[in-house]
PDB file of N, CA and C in Angstrom:
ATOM      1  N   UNK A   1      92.828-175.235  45.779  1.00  0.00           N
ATOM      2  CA  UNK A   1      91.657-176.023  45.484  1.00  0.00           C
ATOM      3  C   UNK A   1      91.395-176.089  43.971  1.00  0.00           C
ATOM      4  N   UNK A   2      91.639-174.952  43.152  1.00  0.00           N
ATOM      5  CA  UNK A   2      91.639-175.162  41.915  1.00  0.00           C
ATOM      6  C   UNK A   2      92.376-175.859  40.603  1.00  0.00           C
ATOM      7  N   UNK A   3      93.410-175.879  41.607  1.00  0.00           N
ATOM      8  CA  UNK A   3      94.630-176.802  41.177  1.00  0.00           C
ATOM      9  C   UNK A   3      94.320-178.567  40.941  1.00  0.00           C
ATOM     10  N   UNK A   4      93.535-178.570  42.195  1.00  0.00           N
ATOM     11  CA  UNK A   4      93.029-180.115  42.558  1.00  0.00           C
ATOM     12  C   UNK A   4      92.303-180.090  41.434  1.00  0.00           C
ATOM     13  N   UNK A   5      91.433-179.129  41.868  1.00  0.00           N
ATOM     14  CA  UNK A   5      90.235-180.042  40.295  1.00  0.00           C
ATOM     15  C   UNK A   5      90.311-179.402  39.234  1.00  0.00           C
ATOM     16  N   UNK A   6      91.297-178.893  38.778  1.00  0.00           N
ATOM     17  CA  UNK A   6      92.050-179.007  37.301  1.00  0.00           C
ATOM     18  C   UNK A   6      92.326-180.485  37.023  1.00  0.00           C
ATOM     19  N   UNK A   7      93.450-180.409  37.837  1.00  0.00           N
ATOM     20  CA  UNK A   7      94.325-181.951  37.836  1.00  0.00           C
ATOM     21  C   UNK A   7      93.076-183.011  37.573  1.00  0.00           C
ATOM     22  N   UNK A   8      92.221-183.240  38.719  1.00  0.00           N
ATOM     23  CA  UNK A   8      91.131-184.645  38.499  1.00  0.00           C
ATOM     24  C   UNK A   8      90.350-184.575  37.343  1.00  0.00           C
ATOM     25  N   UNK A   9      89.938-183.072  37.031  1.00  0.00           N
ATOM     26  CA  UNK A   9      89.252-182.830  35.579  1.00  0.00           C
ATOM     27  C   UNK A   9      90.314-183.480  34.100  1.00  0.00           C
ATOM     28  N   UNK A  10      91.404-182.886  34.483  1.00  0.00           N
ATOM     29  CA  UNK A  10      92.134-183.672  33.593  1.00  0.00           C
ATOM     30  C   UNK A  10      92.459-185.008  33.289  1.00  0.00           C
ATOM     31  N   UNK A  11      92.689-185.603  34.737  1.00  0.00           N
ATOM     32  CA  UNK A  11      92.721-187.128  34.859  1.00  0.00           C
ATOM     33  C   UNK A  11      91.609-187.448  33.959  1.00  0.00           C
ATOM     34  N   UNK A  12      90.473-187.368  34.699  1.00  0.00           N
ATOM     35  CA  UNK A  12      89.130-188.503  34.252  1.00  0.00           C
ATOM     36  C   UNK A  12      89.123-187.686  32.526  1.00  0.00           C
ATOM     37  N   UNK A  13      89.684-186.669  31.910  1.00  0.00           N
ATOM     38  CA  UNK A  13      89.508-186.246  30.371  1.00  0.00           C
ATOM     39  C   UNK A  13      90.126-187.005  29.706  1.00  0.00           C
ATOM     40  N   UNK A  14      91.857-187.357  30.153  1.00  0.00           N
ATOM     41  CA  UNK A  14      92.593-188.396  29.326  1.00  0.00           C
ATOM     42  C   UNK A  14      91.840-190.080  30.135  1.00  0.00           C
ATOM     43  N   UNK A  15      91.497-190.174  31.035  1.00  0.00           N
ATOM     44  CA  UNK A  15      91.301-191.844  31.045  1.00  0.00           C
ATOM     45  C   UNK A  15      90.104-191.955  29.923  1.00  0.00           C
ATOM     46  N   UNK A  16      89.039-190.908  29.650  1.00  0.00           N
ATOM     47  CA  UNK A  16      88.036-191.113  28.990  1.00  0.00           C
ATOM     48  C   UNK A  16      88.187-191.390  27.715  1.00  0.00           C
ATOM     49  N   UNK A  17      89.324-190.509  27.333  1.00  0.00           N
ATOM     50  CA  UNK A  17      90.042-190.817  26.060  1.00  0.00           C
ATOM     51  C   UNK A  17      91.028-191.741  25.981  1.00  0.00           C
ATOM     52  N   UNK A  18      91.490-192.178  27.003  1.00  0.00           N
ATOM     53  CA  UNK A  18      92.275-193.618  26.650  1.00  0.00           C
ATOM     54  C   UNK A  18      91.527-194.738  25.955  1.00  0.00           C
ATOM     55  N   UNK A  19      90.342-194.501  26.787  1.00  0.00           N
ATOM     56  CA  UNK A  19      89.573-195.592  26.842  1.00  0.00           C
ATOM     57  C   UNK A  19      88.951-195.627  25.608  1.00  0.00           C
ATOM     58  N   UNK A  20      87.997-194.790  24.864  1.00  0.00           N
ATOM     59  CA  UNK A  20      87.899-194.472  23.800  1.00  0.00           C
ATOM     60  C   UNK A  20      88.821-195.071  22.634  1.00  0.00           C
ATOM     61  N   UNK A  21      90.231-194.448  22.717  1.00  0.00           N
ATOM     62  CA  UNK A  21      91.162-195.124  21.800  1.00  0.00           C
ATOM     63  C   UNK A  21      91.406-196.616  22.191  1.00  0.00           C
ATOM     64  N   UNK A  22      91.545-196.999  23.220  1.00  0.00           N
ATOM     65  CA  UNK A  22      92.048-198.489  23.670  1.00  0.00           C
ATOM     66  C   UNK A  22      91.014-199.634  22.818  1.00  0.00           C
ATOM     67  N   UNK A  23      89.380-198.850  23.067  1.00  0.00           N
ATOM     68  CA  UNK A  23      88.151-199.765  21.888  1.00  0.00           C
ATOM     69  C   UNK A  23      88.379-200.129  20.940  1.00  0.00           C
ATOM     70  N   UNK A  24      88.165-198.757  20.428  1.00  0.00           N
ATOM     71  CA  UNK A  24      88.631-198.216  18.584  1.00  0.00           C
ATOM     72  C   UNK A  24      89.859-199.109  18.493  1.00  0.00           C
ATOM     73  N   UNK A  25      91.145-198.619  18.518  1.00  0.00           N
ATOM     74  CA  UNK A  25      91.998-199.141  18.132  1.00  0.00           C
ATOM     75  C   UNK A  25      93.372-200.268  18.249  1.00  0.00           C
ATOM     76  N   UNK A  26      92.724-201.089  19.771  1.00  0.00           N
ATOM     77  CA  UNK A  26      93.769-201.921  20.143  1.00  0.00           C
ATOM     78  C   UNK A  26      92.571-203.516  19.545  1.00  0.00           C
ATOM     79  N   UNK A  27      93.083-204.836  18.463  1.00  0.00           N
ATOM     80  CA  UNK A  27      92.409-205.738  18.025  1.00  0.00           C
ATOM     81  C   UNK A  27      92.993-206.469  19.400  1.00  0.00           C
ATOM     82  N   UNK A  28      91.671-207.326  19.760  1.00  0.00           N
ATOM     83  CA  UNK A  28      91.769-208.634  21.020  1.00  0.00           C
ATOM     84  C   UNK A  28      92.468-209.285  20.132  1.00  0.00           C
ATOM     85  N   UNK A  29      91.275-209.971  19.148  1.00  0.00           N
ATOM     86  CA  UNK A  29      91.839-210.796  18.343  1.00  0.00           C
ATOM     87  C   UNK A  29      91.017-210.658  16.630  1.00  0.00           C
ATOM     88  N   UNK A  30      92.177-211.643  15.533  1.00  0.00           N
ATOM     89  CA  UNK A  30      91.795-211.687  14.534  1.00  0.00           C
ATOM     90  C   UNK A  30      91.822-212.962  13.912  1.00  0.00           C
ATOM     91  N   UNK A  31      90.780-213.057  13.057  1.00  0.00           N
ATOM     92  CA  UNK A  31      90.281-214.619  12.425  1.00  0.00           C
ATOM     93  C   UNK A  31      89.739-214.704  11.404  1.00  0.00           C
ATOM     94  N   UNK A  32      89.684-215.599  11.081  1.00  0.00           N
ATOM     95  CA  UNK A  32      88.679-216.373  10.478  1.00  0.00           C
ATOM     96  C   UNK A  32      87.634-217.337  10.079  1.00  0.00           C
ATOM     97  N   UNK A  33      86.055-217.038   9.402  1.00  0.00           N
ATOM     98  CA  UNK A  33      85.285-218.116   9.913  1.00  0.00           C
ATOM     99  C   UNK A  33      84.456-217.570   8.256  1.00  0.00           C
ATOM    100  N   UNK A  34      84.159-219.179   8.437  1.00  0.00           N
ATOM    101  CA  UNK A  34      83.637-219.497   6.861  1.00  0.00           C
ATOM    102  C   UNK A  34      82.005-220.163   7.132  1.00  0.00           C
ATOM    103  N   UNK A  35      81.187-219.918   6.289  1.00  0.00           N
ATOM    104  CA  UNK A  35      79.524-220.571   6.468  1.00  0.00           C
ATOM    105  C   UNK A  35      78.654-220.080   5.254  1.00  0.00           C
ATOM    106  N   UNK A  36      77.346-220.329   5.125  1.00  0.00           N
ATOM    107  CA  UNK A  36      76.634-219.492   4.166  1.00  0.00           C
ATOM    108  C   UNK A  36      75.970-217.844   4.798  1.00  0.00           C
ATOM    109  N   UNK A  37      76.216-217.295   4.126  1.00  0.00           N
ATOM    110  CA  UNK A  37      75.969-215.534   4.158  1.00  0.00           C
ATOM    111  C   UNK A  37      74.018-216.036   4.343  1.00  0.00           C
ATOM    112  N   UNK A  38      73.637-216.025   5.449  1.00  0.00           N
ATOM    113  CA  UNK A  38      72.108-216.165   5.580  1.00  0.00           C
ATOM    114  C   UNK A  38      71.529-214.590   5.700  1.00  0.00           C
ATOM    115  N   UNK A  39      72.161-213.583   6.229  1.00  0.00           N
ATOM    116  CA  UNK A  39      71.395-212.059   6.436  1.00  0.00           C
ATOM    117  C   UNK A  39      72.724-211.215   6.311  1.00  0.00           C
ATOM    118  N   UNK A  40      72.044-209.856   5.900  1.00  0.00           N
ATOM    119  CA  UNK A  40      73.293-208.756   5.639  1.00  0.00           C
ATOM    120  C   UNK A  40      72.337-207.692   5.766  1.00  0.00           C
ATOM    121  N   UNK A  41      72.106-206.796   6.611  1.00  0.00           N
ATOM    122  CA  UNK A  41      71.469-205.906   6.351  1.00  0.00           C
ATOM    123  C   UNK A  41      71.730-204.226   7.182  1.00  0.00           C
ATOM    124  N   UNK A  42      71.375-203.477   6.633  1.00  0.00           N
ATOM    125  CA  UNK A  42      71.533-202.348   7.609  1.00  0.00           C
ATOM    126  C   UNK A  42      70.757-201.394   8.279  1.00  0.00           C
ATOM    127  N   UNK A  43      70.454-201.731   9.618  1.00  0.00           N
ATOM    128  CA  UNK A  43      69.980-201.292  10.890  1.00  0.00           C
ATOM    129  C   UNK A  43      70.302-200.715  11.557  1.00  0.00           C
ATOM    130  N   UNK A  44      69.020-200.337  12.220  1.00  0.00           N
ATOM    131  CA  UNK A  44      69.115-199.258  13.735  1.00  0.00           C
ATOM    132  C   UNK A  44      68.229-197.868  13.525  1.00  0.00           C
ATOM    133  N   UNK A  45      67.968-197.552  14.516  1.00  0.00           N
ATOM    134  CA  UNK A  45      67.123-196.289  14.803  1.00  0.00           C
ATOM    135  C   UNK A  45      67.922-195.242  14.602  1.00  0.00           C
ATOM    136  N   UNK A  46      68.730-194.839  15.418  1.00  0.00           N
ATOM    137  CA  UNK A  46      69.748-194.121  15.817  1.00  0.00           C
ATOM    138  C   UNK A  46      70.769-193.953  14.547  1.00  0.00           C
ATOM    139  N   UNK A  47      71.585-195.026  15.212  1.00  0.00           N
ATOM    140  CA  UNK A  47      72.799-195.149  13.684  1.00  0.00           C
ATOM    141  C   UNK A  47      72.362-196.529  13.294  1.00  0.00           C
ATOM    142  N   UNK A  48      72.467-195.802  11.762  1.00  0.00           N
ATOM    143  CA  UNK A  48      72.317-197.345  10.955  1.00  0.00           C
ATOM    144  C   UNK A  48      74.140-197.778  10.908  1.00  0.00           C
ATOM    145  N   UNK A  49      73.748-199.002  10.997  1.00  0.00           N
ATOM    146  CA  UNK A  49      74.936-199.972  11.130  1.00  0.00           C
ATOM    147  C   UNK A  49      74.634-201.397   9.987  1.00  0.00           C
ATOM    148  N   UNK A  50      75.747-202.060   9.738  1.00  0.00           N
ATOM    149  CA  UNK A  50      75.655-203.059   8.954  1.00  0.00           C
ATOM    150  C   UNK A  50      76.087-204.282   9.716  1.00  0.00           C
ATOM    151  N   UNK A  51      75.047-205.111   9.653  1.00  0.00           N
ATOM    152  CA  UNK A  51      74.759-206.271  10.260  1.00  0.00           C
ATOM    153  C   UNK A  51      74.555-207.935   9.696  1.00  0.00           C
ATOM    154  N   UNK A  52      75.580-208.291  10.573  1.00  0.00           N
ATOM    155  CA  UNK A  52      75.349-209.674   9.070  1.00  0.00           C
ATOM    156  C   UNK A  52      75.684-211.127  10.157  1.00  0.00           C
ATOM    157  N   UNK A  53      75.116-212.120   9.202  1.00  0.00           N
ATOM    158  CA  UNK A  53      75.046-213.256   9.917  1.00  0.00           C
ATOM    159  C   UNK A  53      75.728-214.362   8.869  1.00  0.00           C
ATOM    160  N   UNK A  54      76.691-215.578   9.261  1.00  0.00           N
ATOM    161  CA  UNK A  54      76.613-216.698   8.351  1.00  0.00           C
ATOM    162  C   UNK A  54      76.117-217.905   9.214  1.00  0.00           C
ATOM    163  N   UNK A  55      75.771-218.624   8.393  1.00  0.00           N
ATOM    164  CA  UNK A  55      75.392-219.800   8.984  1.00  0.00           C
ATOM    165  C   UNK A  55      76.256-221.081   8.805  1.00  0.00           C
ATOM    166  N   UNK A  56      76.935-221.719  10.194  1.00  0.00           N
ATOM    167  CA  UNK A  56      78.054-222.545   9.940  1.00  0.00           C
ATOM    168  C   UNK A  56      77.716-223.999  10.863  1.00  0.00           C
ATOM    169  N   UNK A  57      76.566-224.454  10.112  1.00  0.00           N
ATOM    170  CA  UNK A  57      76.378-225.686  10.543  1.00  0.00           C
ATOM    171  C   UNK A  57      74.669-225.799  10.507  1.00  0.00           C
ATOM    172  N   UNK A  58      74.136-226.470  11.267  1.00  0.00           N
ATOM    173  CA  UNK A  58      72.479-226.590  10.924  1.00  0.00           C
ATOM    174  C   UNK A  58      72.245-225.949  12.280  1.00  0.00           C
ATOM    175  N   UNK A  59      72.670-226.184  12.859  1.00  0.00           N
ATOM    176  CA  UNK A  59      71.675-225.771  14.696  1.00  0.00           C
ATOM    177  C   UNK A  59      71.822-224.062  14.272  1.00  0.00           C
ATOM    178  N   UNK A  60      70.977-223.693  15.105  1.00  0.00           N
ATOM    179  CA  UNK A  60      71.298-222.038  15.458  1.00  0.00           C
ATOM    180  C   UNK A  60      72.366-221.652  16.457  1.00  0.00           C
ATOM    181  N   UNK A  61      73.042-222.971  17.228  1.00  0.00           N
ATOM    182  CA  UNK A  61      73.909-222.416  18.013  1.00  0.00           C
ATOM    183  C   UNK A  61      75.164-221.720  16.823  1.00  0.00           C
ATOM    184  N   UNK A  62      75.250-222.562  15.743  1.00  0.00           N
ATOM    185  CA  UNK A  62      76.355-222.273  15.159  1.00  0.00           C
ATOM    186  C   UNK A  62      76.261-220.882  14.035  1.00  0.00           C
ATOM    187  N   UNK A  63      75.915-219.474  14.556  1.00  0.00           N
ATOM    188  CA  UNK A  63      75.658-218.866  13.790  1.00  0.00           C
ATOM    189  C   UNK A  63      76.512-217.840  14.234  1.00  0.00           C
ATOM    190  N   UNK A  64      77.246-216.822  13.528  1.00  0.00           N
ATOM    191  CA  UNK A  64      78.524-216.177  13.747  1.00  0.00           C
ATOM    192  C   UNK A  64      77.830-214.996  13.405  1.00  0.00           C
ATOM    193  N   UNK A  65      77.778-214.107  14.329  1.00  0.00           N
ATOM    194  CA  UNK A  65      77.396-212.436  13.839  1.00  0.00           C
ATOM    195  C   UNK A  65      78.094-211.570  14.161  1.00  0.00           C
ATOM    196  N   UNK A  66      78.482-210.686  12.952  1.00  0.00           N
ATOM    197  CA  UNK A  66      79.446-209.722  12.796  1.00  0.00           C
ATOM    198  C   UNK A  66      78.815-208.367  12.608  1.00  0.00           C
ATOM    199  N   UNK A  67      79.593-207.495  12.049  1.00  0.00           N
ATOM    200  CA  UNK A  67      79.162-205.988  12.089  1.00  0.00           C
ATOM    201  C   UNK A  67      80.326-205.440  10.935  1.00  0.00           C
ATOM    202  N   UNK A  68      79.656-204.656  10.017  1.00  0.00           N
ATOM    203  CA  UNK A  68      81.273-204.456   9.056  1.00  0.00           C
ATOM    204  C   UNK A  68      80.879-202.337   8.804  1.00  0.00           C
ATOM    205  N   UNK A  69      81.719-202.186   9.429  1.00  0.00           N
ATOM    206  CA  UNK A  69      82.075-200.518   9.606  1.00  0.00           C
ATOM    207  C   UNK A  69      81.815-200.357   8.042  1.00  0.00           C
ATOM    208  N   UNK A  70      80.907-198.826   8.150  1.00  0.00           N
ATOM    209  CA  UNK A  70      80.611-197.518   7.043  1.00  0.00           C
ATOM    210  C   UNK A  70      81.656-197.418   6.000  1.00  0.00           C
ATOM    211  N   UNK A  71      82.930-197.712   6.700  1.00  0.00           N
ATOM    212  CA  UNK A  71      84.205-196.902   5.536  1.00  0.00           C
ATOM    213  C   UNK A  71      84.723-198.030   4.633  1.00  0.00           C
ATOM    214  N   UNK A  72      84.005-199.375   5.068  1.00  0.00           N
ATOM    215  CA  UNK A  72      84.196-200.605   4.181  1.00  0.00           C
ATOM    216  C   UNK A  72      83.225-200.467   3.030  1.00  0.00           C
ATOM    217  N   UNK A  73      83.566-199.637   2.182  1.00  0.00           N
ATOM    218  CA  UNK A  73      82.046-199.914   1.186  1.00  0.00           C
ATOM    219  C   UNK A  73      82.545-201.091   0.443  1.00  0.00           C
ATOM    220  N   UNK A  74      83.783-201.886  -0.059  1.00  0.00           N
ATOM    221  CA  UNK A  74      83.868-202.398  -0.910  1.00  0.00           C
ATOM    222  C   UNK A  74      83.512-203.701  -0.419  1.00  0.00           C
ATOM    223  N   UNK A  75      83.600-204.026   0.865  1.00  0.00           N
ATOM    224  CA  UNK A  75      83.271-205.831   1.874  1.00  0.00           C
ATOM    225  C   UNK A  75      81.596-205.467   1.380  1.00  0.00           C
ATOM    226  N   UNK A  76      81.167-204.447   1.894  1.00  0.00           N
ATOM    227  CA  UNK A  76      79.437-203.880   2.189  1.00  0.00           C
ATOM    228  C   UNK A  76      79.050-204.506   0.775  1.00  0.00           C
ATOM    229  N   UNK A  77      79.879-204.026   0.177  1.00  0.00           N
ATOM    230  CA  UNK A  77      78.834-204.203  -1.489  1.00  0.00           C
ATOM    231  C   UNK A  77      79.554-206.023  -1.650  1.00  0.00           C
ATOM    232  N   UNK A  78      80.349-206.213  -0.955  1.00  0.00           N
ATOM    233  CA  UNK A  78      80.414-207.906  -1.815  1.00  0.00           C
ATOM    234  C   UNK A  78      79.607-208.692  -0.864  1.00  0.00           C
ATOM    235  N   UNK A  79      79.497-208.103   0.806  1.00  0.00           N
ATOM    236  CA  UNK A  79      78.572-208.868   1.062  1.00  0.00           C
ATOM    237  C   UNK A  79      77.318-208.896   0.456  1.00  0.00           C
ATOM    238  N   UNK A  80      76.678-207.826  -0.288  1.00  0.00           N
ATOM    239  CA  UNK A  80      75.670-207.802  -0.968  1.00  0.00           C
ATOM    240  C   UNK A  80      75.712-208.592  -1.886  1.00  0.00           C
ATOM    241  N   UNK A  81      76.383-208.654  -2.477  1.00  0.00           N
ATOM    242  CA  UNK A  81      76.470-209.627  -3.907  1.00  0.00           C
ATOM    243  C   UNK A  81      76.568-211.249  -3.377  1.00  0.00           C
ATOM    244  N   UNK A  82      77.235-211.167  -2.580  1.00  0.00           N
ATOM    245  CA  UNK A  82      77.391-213.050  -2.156  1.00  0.00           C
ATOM    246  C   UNK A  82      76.184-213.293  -0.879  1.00  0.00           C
ATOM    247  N   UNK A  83      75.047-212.715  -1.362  1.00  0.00           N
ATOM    248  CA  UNK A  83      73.687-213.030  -0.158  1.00  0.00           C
ATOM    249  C   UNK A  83      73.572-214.671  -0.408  1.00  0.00           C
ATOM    250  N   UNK A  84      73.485-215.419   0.659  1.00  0.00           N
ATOM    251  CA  UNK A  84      73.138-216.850   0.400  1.00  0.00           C
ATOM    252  C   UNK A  84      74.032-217.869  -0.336  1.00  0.00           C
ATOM    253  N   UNK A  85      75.214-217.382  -0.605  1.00  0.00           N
ATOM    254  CA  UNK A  85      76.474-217.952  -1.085  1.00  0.00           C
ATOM    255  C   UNK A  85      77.597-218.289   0.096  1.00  0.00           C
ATOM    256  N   UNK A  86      78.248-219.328  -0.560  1.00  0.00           N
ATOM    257  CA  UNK A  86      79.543-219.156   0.727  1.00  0.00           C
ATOM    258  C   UNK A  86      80.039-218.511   0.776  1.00  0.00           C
ATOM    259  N   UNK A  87      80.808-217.850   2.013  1.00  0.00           N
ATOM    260  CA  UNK A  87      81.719-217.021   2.215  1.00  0.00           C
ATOM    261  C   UNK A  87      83.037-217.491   3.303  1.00  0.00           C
ATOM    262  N   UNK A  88      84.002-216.413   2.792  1.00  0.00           N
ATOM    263  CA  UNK A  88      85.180-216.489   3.584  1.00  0.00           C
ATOM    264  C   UNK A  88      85.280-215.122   4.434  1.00  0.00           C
ATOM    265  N   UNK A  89      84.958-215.360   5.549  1.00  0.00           N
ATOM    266  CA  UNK A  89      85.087-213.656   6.586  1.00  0.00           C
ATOM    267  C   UNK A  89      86.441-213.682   7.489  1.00  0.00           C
ATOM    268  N   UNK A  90      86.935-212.685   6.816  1.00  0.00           N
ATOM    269  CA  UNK A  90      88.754-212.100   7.983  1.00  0.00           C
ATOM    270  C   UNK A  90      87.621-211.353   8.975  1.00  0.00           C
ATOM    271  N   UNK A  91      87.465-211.248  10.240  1.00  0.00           N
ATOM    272  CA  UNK A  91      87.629-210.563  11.051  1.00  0.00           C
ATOM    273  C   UNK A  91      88.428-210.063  12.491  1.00  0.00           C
ATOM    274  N   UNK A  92      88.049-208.695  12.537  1.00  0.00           N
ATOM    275  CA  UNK A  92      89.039-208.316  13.654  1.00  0.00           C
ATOM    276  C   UNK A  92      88.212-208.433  15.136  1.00  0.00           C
ATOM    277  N   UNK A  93      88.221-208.518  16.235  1.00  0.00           N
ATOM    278  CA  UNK A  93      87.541-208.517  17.542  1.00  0.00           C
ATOM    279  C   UNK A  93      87.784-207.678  18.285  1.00  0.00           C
ATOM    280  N   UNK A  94      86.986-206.754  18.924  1.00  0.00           N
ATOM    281  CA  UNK A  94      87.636-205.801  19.663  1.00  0.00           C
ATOM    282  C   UNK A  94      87.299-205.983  21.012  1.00  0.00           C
ATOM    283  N   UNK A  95      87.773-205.207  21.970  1.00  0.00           N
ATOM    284  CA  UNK A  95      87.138-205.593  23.161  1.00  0.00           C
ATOM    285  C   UNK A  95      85.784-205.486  23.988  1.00  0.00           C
ATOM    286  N   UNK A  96      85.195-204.040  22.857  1.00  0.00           N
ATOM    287  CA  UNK A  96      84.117-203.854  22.838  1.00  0.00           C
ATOM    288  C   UNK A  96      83.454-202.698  21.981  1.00  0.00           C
ATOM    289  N   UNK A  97      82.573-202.501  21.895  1.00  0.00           N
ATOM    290  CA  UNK A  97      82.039-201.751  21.026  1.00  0.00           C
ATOM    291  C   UNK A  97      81.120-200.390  21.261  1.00  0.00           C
ATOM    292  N   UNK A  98      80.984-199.483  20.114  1.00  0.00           N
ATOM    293  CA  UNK A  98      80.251-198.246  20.254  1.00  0.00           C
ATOM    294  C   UNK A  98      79.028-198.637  19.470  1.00  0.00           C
ATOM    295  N   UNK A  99      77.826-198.015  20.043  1.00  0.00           N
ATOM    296  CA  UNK A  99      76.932-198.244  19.010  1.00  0.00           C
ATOM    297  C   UNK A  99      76.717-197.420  18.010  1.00  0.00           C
ATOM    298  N   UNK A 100      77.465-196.505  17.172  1.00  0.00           N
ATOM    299  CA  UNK A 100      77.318-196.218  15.864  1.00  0.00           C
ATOM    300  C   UNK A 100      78.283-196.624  15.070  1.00  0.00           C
ATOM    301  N   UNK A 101      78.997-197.804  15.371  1.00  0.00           N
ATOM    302  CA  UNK A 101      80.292-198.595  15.110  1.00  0.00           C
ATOM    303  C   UNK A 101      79.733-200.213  14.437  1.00  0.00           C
ATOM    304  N   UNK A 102      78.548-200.939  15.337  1.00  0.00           N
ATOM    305  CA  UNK A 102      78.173-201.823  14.750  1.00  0.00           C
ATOM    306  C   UNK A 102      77.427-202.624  16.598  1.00  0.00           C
ATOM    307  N   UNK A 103      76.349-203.482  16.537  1.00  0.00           N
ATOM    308  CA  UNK A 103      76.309-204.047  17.238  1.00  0.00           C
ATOM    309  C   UNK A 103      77.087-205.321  18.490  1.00  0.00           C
ATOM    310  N   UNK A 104      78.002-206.059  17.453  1.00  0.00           N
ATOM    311  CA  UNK A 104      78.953-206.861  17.513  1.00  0.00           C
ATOM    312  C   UNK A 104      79.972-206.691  18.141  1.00  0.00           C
ATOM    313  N   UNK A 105      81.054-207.265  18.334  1.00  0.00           N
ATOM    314  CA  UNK A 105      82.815-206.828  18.648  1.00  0.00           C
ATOM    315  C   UNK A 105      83.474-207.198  17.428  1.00  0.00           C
ATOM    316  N   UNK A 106      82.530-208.104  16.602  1.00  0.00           N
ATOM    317  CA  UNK A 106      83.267-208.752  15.248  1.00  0.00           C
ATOM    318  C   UNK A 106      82.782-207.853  14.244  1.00  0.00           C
ATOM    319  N   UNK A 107      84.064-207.477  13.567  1.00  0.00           N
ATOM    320  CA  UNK A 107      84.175-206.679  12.571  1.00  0.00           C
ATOM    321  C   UNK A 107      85.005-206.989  11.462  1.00  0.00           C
ATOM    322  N   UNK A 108      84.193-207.573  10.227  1.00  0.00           N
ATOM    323  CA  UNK A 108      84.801-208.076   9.432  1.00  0.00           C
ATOM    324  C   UNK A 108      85.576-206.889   8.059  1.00  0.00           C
ATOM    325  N   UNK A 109      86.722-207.545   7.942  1.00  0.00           N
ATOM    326  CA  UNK A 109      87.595-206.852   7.328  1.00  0.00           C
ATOM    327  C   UNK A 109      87.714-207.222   5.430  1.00  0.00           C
ATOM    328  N   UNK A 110      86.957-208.512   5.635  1.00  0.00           N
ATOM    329  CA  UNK A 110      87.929-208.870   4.047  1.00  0.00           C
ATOM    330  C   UNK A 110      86.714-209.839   3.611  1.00  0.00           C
ATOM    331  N   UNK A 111      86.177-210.374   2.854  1.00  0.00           N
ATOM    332  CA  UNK A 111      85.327-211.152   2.232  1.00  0.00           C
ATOM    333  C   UNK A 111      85.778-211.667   1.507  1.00  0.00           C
ATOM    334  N   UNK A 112      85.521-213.622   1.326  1.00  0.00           N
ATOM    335  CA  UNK A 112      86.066-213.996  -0.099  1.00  0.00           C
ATOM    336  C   UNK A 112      84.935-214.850  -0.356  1.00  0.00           C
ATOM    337  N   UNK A 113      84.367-214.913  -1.371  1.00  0.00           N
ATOM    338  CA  UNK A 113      83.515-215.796  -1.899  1.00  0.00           C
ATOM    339  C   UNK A 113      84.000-217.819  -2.106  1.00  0.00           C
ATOM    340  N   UNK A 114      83.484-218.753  -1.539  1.00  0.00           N
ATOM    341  CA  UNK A 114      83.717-219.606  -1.603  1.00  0.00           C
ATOM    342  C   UNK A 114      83.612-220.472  -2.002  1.00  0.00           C
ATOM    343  N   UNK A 115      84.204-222.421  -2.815  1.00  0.00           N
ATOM    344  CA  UNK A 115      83.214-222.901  -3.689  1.00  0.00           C
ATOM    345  C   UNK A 115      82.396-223.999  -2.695  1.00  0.00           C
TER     346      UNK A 115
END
């Protein structure tokens, strides 16, 4: 009997951690999408996260919101600098997300300022 629920304890330890890694580190997909930088800010109760919006067209349907991870300080600080300017956003998509990771699945990787 102890054997059994070793074994199932173990099962459900690595699926938990598959799963875990499969989030984190397998990209759905990666892109790109260009608009004006309308919000950038960093939120949350819990974990603060960085949160940002561009705006790519007039309606509100067309508004693209991303999330750009802690260990990006150098995107963090240019999104700061290009507030209300065009931008060029690389992002990666994941399949889903943690919440001290960012709200989003879009996680932008690269920033370019635009004319």
């Amino acid at each position: 009997m102890k054997k059994v629920l070793a074994s199932v304890i173990t099962v459900v330890i690595l699926g938990i951690a598959l799963y875990f890694t499969a989030i984190y580190y397998i990209t759905y997909s990666e892109g790109y999408r260009a608009g004006e930088l309308v919000k950038f800010s960093n939120k949350g109760l819990i974990f603060k996260t960085w949160e940002g919006e561009i705006s790519q067209g007039v309606s509100e349907a067309q508004v693209f919101t991303f999330s750009v991870e802690d260990k990006n300080k150098d995107v963090i600080k240019l999104l700061k600098d290009f507030q209300g300017k065009d931008v060029k956003l690389t992002y990666k998509e994941r399949f889903s997300t943690f919440p001290w990771l960012g709200e989003t699945k879009y996680y932008v990787i690269k920033v370019e300022k635009t004319e």
